[in-house]
N, C-alpha and C. Protein backbone atom coordinates (compact mmCIF):
# COMPACT_ATOMS: atom_id res chain seq x y z
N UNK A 1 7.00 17.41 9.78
CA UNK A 1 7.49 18.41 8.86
C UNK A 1 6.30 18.97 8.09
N UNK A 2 5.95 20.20 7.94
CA UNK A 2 5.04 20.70 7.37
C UNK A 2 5.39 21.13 5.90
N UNK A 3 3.86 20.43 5.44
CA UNK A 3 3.80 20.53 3.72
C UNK A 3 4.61 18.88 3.24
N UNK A 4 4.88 18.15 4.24
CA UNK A 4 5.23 16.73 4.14
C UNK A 4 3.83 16.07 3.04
N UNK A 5 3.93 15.58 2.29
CA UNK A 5 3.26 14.91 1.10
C UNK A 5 3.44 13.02 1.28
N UNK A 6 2.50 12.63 2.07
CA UNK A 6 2.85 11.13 2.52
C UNK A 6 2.69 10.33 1.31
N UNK A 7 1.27 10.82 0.84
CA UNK A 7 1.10 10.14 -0.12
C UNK A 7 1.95 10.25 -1.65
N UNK A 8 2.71 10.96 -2.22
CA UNK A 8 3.58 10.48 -2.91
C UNK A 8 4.79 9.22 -2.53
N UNK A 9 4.99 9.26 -1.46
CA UNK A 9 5.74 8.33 -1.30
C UNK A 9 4.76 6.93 -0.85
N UNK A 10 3.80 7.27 -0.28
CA UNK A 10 2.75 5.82 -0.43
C UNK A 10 2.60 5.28 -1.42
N UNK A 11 2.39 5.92 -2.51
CA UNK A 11 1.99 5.62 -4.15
C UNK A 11 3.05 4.86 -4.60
N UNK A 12 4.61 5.28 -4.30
CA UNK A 12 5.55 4.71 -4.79
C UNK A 12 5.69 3.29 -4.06
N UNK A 13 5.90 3.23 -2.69
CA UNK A 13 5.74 2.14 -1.77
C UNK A 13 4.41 1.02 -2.93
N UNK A 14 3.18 1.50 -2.71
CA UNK A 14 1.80 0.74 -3.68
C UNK A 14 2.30 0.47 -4.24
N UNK A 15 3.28 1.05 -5.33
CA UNK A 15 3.08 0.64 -6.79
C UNK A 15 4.21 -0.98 -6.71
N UNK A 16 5.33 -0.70 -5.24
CA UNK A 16 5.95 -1.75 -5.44
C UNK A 16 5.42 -2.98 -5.02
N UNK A 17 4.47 -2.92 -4.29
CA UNK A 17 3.49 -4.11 -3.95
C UNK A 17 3.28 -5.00 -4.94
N UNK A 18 2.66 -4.89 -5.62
CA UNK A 18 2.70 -6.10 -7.00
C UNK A 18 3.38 -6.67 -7.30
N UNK A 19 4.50 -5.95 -7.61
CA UNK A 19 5.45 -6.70 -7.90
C UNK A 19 6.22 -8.44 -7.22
N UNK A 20 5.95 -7.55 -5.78
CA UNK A 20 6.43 -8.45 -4.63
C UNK A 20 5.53 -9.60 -4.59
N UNK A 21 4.37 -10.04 -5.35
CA UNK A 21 3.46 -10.84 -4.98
C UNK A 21 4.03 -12.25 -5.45
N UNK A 22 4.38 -11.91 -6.51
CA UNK A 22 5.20 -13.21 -7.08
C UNK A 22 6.51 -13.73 -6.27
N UNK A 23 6.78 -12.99 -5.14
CA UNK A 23 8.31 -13.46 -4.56
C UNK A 23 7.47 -13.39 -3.00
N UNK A 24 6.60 -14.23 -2.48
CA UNK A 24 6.11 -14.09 -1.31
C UNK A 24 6.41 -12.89 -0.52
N UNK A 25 5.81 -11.88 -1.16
CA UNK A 25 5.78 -11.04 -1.57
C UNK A 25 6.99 -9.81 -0.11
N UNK A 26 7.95 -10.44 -1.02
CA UNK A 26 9.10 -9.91 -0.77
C UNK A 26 9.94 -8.81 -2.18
N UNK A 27 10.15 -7.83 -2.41
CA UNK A 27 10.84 -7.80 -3.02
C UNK A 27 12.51 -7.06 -2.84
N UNK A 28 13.46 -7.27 -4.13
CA UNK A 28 14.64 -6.72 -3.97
C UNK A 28 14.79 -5.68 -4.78
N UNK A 29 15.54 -4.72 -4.54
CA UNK A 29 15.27 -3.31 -4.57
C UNK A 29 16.88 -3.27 -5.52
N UNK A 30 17.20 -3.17 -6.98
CA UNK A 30 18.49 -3.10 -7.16
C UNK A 30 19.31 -1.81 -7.03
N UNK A 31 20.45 -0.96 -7.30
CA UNK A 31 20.91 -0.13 -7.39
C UNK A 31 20.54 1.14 -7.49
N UNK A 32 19.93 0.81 -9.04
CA UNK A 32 19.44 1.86 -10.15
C UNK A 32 17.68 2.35 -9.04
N UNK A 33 16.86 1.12 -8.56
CA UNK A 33 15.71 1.05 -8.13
C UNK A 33 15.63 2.01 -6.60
N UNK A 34 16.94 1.98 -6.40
CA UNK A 34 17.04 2.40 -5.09
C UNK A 34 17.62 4.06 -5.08
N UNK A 35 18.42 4.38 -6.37
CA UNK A 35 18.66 5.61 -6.48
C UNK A 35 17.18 6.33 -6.62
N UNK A 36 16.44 5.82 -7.73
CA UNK A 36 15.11 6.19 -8.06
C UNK A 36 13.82 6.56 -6.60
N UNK A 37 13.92 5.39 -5.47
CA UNK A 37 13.00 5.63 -4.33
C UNK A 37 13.85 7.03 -3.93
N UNK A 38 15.10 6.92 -3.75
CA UNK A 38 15.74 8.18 -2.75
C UNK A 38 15.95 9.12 -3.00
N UNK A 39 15.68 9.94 -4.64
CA UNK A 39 15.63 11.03 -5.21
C UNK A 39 13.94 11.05 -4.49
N UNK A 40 12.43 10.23 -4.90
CA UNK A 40 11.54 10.74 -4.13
C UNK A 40 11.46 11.27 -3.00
N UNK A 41 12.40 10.13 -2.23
CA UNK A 41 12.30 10.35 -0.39
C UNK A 41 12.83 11.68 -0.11
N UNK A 42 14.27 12.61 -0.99
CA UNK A 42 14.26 13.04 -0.75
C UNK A 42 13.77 14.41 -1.00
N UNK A 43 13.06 14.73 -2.40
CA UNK A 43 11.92 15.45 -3.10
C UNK A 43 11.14 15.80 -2.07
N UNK A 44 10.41 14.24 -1.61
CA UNK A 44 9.24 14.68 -0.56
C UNK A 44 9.39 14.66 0.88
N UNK A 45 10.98 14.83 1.26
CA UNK A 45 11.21 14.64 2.58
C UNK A 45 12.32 15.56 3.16
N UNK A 46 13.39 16.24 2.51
CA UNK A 46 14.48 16.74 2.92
C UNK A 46 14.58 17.87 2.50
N UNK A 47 14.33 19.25 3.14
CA UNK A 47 14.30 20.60 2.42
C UNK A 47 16.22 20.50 1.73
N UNK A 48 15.76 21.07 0.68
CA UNK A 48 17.00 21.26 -0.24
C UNK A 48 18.26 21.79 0.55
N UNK A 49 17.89 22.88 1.44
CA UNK A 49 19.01 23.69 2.24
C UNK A 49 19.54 22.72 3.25
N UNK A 50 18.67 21.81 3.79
CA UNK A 50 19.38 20.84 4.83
C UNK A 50 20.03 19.51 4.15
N UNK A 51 20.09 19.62 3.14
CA UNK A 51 20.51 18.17 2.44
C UNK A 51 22.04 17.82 2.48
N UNK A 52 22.90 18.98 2.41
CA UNK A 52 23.85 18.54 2.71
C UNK A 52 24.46 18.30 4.04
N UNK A 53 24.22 18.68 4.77
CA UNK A 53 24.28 18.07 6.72
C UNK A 53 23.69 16.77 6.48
N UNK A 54 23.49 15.78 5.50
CA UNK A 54 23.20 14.28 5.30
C UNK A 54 24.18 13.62 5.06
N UNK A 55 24.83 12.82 5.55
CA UNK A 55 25.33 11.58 4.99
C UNK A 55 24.79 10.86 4.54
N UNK A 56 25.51 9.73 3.48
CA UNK A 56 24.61 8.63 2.58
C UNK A 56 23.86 7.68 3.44
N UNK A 57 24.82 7.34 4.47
CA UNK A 57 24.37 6.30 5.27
C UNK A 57 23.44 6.54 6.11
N UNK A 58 23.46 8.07 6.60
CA UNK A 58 21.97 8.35 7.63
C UNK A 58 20.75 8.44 6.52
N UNK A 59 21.30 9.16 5.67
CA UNK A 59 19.79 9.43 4.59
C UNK A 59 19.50 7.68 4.54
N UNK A 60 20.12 6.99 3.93
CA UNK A 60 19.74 5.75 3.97
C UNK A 60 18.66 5.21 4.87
N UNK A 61 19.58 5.21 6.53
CA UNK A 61 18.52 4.82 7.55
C UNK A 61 17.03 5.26 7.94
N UNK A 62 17.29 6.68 7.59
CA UNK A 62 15.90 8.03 7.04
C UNK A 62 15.19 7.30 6.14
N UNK A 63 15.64 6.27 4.99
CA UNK A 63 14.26 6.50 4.06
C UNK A 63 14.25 5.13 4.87
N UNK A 64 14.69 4.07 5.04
CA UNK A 64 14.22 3.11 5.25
C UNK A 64 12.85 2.66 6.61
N UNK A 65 13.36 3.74 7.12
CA UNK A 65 12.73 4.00 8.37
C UNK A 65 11.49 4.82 7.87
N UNK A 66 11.05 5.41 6.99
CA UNK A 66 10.18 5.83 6.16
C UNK A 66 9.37 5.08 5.58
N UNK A 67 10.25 4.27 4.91
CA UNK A 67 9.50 3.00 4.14
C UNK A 67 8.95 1.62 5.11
N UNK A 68 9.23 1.78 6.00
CA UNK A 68 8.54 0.89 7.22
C UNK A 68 7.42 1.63 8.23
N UNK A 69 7.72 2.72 7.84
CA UNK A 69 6.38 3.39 8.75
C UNK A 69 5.10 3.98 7.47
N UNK A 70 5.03 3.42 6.45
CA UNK A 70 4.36 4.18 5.67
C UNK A 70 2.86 3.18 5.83
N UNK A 71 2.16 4.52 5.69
CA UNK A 71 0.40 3.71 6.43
C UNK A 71 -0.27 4.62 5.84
N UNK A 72 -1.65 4.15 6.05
CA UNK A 72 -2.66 4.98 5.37
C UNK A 72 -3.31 4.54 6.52
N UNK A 73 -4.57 5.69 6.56
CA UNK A 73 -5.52 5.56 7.68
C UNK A 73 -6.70 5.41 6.88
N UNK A 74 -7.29 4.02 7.04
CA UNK A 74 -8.22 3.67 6.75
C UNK A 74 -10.05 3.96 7.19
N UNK A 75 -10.70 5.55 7.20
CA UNK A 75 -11.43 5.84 8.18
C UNK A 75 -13.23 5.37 7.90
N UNK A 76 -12.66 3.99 7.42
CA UNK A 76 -14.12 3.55 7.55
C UNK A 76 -14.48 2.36 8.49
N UNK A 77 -13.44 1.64 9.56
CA UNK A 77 -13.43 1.09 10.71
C UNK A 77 -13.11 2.37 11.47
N UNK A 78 -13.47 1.30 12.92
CA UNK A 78 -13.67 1.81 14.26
C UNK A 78 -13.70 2.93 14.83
N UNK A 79 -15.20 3.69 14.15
CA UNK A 79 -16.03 4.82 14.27
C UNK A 79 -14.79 5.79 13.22
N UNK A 80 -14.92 7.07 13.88
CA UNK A 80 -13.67 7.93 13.38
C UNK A 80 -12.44 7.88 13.36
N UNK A 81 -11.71 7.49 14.12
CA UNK A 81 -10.05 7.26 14.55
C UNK A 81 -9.54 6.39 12.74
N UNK A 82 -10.45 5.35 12.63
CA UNK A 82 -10.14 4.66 11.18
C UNK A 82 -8.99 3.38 11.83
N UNK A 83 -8.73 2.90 10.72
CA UNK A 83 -7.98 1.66 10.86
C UNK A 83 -6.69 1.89 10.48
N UNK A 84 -5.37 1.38 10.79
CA UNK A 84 -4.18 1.87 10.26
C UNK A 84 -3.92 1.19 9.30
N UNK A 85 -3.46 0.86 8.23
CA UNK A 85 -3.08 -0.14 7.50
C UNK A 85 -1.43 -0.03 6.89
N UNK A 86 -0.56 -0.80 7.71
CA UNK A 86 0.58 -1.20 7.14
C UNK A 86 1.17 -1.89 6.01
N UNK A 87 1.52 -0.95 4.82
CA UNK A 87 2.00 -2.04 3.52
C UNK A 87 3.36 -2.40 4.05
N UNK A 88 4.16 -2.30 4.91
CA UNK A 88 5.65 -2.86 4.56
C UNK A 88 5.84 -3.37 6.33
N UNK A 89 6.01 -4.47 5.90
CA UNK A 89 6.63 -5.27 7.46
C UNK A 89 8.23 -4.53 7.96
N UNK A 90 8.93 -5.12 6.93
CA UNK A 90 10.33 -4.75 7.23
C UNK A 90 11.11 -4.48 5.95
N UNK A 91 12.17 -3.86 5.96
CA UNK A 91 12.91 -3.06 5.24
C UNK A 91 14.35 -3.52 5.40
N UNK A 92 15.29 -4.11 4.45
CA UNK A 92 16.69 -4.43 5.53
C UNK A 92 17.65 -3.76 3.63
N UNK A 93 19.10 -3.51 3.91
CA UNK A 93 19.65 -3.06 3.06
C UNK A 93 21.05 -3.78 3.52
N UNK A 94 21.99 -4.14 2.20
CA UNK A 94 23.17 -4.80 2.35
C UNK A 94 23.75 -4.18 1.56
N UNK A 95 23.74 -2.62 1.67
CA UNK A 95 25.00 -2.72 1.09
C UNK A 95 25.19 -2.33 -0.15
N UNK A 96 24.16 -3.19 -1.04
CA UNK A 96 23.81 -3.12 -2.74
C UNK A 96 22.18 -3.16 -2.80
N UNK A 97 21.88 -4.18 -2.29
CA UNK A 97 20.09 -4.01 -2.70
C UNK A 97 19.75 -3.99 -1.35
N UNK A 98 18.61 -3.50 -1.53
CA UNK A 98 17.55 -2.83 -0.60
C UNK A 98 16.37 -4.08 -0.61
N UNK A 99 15.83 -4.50 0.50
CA UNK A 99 15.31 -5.91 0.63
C UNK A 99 13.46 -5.38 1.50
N UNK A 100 12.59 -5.62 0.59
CA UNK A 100 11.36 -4.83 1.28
C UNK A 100 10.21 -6.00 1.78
N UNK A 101 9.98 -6.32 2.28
CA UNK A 101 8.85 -7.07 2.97
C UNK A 101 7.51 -6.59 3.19
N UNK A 102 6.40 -6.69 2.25
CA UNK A 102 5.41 -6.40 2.50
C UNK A 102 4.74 -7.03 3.59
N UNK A 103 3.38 -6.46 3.48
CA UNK A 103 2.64 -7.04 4.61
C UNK A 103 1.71 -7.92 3.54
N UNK A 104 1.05 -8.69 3.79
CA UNK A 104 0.06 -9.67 3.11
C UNK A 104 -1.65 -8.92 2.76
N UNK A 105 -2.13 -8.29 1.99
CA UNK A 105 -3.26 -7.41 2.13
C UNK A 105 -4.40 -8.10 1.28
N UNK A 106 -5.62 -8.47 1.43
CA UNK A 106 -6.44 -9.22 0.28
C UNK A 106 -6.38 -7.90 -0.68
N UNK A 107 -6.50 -8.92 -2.23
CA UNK A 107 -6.87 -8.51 -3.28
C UNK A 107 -7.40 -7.19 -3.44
N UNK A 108 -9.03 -7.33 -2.47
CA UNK A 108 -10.28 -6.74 -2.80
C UNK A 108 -9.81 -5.33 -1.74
N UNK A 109 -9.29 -5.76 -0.54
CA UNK A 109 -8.59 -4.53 0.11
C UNK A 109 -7.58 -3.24 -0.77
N UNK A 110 -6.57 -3.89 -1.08
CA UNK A 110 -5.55 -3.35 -2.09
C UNK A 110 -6.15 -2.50 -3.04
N UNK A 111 -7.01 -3.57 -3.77
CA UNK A 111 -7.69 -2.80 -4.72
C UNK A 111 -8.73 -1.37 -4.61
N UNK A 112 -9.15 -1.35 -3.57
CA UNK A 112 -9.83 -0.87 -2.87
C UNK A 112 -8.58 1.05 -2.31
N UNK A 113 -8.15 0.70 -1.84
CA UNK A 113 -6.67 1.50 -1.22
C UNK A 113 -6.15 1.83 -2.73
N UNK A 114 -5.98 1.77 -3.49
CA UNK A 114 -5.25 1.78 -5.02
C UNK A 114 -6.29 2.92 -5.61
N UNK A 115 -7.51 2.36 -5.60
CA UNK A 115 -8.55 3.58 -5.75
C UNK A 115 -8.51 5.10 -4.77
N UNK A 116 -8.53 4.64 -4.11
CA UNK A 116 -8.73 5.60 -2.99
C UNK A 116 -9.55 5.88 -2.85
N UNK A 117 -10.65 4.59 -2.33
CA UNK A 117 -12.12 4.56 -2.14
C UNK A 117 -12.49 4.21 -0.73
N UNK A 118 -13.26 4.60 -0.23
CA UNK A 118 -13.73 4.07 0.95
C UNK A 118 -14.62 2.99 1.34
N UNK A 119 -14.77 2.42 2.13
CA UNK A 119 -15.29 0.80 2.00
C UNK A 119 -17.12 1.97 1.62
N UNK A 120 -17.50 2.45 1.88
CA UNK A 120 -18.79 3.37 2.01
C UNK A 120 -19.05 3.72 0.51
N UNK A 121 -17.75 4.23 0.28
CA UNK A 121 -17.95 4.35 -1.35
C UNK A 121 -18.30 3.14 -2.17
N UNK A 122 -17.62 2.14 -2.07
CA UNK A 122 -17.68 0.45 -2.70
C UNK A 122 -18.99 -0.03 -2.31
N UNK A 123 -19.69 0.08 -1.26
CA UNK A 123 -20.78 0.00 -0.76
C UNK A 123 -21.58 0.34 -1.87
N UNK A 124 -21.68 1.46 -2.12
CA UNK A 124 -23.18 2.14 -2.41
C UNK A 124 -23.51 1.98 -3.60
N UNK A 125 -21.68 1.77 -4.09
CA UNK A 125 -21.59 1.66 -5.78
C UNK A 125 -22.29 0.24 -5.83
N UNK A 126 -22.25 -0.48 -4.67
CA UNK A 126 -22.49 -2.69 -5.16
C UNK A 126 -23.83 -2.78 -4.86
N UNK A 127 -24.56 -1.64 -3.86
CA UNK A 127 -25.60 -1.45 -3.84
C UNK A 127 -25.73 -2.76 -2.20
N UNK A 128 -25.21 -3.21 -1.71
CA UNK A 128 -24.63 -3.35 -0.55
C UNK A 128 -24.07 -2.85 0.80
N UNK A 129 -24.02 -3.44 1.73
CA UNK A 129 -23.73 -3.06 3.29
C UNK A 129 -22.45 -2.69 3.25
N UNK A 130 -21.51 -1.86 3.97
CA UNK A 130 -20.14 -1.36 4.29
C UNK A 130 -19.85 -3.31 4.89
N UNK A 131 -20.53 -3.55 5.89
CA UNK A 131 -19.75 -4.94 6.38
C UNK A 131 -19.58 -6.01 5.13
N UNK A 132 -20.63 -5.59 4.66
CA UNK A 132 -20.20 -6.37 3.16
C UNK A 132 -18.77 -6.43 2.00
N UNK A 133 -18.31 -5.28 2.29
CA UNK A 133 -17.26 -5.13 1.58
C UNK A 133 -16.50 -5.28 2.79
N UNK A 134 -16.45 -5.37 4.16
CA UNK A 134 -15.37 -5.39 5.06
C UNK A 134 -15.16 -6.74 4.81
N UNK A 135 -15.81 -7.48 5.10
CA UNK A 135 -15.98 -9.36 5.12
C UNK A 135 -15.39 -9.65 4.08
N UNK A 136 -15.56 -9.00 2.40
CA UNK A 136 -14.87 -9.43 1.22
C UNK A 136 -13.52 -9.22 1.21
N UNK A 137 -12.69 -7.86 2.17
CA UNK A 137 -11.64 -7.44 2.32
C UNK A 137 -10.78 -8.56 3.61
N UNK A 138 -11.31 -9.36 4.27
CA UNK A 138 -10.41 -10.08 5.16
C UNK A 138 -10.07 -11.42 4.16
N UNK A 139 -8.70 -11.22 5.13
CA UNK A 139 -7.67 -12.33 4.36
C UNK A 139 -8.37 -13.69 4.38
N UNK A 140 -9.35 -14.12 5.15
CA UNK A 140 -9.70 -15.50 5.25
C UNK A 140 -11.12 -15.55 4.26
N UNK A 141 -11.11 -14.19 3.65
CA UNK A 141 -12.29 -14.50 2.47
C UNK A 141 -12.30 -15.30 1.03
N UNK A 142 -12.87 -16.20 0.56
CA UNK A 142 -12.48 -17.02 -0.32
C UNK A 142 -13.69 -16.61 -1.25
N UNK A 143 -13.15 -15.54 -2.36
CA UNK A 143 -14.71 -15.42 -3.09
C UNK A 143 -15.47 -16.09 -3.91
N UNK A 144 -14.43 -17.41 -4.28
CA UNK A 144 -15.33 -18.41 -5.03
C UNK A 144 -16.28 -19.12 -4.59
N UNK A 145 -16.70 -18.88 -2.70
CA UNK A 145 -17.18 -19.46 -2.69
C UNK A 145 -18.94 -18.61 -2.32
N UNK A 146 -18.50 -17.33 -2.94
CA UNK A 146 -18.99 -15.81 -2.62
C UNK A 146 -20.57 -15.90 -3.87
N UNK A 147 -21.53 -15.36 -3.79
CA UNK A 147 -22.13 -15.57 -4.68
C UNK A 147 -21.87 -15.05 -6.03
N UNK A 148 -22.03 -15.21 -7.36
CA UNK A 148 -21.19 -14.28 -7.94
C UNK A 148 -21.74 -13.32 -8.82
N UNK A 149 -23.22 -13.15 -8.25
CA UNK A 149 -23.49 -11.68 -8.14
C UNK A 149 -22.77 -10.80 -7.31
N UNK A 150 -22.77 -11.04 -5.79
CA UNK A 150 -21.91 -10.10 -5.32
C UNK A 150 -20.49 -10.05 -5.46
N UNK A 151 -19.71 -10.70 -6.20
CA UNK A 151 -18.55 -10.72 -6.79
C UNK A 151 -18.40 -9.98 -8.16
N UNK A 152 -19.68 -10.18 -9.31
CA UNK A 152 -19.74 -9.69 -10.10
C UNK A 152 -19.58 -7.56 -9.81
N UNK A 153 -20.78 -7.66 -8.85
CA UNK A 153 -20.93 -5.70 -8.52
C UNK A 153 -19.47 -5.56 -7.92
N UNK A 154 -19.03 -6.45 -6.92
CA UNK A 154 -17.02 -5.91 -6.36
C UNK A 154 -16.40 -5.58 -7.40
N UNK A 155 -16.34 -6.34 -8.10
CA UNK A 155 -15.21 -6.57 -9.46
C UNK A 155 -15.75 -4.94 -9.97
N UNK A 156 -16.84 -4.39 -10.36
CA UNK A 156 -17.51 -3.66 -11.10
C UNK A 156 -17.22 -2.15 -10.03
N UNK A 157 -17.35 -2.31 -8.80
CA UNK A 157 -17.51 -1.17 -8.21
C UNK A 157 -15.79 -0.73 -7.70
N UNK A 158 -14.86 -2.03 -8.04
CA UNK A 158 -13.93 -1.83 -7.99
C UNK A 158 -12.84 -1.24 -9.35
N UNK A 159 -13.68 -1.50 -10.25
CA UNK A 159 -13.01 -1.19 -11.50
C UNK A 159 -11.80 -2.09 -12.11
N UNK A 160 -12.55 -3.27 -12.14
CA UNK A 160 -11.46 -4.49 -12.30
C UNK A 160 -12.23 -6.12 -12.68
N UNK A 161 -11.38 -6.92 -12.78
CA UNK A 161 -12.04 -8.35 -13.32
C UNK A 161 -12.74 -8.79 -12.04
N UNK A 162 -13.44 -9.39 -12.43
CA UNK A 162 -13.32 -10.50 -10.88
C UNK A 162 -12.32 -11.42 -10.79
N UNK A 163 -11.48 -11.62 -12.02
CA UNK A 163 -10.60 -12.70 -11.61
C UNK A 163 -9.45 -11.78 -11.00
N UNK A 164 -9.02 -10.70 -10.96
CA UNK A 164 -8.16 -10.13 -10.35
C UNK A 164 -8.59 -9.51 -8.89
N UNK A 165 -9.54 -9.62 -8.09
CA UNK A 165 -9.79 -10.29 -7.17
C UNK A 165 -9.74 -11.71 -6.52
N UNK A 166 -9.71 -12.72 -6.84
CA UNK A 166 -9.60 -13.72 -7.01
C UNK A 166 -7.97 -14.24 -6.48
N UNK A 167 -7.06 -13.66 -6.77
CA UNK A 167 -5.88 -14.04 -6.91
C UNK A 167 -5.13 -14.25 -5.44
């Protein structure tokens, strides 16, 4: 659909990420939470003139199916094409709440995507290699055990604690 705006609805998807961290990072979506996503979805997704040829229940399947395909292209892996990055595993609805399953993303990644920085950008700011910030961004990175100078410039080039990396 042209003039489609992904990223407002990415932002909204992001912002629910946090939340979910505390519930392995699952979260539940109540009533009120769910009227609120589907006035966006349909803001940034359903020309006004076609809205009524919707039923509740297809619009439903529409955003959810939205909210499981929502990605950002990450274009500082594998040359130009970039990396895809999936925030939401799965999406399921009963009815009353809306049930969202993130995907698991490090800290320093997230944080990173939240900016809307490129690993190149984080780079230059830490005064460091791009693989340098790739290596800090995989899930099996443990930065305490990181030096913490180069933890100190992440935290700094990320615009954040180091302990909120850390987490």
């Amino acid at each position: 659909m042209s003039g489609f705006d992904k990223d407002a609805f990415w932002l909204k998807i992001l912002s629910l990420y946090h939340e979910s961290k505390d519930n392995n990072y699952i979260l539940r979506l109540d009533e009120e939470q769910i009227r609120e996503l589907k006035a966006l979805y349909i803001d940034v997704y359903i020309p006004m003139e076609k809205l009524a040829y919707y039923e509740d229940e297809t619009l439903m399947r529409k955003m959810m199916t939205a909210i499981a395909s929502v990605y950002k292209v990450d274009k500082d892996t594998m040359g130009n094409s970039g990396e895809i990055v999936q925030l939401v595993n799965t999406v399921n609805y009963d009815g009353k709440n809306m049930y969202i399953r993130f995907a698991k993303i490090s800290p320093v990644k997230m944080r990173r995507l939240e900016l809307g920085k490129s690993r190149q950008q984080i780079a230059e700011r830490m005064g460091y290699s791009v693989s340098a910030v790739k290596n800090c961004e995989a899930s099996f990175c443990d930065l305490t055990r990181q030096p913490e100078q180069l933890v100190r410039k992440l935290a700094r080039a990320l615009e954040c604690e180091p302990e909120t990396l850390m987490q």
